[in-house]
C-alpha atoms as a PDB file:
ATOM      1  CA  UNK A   1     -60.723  57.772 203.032  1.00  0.00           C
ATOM      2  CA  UNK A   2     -62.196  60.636 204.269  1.00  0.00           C
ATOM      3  CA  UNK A   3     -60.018  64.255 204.345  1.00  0.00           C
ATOM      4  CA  UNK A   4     -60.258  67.672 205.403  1.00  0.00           C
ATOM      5  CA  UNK A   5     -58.022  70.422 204.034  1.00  0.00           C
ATOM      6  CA  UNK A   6     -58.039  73.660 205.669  1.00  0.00           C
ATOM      7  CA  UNK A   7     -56.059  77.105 204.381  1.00  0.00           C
ATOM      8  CA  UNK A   8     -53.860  78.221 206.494  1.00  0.00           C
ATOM      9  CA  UNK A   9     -52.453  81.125 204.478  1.00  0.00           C
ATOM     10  CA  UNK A  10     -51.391  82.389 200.632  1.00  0.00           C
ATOM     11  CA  UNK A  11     -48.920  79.296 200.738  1.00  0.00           C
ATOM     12  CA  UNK A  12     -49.875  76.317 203.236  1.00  0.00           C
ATOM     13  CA  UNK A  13     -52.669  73.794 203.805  1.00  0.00           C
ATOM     14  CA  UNK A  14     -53.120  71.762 206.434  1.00  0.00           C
ATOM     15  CA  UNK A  15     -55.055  68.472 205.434  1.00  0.00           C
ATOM     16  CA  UNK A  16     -56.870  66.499 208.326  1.00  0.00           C
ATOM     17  CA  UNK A  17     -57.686  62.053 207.873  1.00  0.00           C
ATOM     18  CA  UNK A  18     -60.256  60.601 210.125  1.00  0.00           C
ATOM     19  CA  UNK A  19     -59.114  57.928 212.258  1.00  0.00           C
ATOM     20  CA  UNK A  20     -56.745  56.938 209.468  1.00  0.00           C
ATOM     21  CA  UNK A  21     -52.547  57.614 208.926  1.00  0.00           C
ATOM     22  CA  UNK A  22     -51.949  56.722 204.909  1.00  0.00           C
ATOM     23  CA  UNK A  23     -48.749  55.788 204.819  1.00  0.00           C
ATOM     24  CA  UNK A  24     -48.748  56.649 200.960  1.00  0.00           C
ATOM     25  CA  UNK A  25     -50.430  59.637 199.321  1.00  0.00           C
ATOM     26  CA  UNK A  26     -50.459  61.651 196.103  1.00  0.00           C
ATOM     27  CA  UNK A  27     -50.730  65.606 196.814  1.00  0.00           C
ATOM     28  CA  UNK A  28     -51.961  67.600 193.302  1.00  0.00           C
ATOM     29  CA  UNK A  29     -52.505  70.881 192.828  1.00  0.00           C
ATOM     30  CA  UNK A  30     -55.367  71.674 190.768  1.00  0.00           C
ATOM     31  CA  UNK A  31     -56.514  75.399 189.020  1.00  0.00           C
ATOM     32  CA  UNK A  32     -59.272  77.294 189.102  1.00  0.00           C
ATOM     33  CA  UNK A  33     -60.472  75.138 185.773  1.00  0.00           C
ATOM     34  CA  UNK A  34     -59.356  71.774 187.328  1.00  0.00           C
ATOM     35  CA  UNK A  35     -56.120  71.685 185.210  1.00  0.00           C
ATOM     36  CA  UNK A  36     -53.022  69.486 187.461  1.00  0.00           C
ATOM     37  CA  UNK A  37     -50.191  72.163 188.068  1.00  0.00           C
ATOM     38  CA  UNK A  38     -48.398  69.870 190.131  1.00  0.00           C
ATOM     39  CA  UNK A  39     -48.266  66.655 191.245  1.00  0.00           C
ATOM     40  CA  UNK A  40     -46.070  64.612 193.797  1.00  0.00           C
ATOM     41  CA  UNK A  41     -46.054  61.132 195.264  1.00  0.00           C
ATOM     42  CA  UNK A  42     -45.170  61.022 198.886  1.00  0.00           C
ATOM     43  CA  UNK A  43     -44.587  58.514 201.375  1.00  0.00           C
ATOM     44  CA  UNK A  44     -46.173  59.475 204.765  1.00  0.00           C
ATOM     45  CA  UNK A  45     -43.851  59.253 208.433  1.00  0.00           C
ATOM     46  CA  UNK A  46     -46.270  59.607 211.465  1.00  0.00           C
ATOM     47  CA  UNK A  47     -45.439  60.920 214.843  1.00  0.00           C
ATOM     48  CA  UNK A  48     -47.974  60.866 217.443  1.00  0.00           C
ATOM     49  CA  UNK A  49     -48.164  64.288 219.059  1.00  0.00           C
ATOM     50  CA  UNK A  50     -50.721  63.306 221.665  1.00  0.00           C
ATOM     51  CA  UNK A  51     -53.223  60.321 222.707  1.00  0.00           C
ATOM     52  CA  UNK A  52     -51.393  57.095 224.328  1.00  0.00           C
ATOM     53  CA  UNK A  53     -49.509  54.238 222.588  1.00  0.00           C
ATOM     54  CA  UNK A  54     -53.296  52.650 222.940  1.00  0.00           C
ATOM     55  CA  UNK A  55     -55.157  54.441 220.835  1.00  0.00           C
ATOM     56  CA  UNK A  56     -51.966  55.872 218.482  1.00  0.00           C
ATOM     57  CA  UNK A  57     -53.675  59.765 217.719  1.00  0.00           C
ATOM     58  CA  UNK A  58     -53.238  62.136 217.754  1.00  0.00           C
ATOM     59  CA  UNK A  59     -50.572  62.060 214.990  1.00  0.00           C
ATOM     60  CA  UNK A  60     -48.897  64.698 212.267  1.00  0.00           C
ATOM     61  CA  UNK A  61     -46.624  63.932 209.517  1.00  0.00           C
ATOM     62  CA  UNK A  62     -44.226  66.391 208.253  1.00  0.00           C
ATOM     63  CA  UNK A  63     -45.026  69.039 205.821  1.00  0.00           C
ATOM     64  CA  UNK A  64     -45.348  68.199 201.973  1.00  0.00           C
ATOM     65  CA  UNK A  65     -44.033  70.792 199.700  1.00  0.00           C
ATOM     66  CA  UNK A  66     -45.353  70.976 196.328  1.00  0.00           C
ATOM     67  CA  UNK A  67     -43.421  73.406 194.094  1.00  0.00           C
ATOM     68  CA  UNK A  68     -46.146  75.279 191.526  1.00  0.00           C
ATOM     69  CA  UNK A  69     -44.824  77.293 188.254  1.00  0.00           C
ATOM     70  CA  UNK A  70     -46.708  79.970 187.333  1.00  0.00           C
ATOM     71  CA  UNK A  71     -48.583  79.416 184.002  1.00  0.00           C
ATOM     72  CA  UNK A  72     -48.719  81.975 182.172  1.00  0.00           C
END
């Protein structure tokens, strides 16, 4: 499935699906080497924020946090 993810600041992403609402995903967070510094399982609840019951988008889920520990 195809994403987007877009920065929004220091702390926050905002990650975009095309014509799709996964009702299951798995959110990592990866260093600048590719190592996993976190890693969470989530199950997805969709609220459309726009569109018409017909075509079902727009939609947003809410946020995902992902706590990271500094390595160090």
């Amino acid at each position: 499935m195809p994403y987007f993810a877009s920065q929004v600041n220091d702390r926050s992403w905002v990650i975009s699906t095309v014509m799709a609402s996964p009702t299951r995903v798995t959110v990592r967070a990866r260093s600048a080497v590719g190592r996993v510094l976190a890693e969470r399982d989530v199950t997805l609840q969709w609220i459309r924020v726009g569109g018409s019951q017909q075509c079902g988008v727009p939609s947003e889920a809410e946020p995902v946090e992902l706590n990271i520990r500094p390595t160090g």
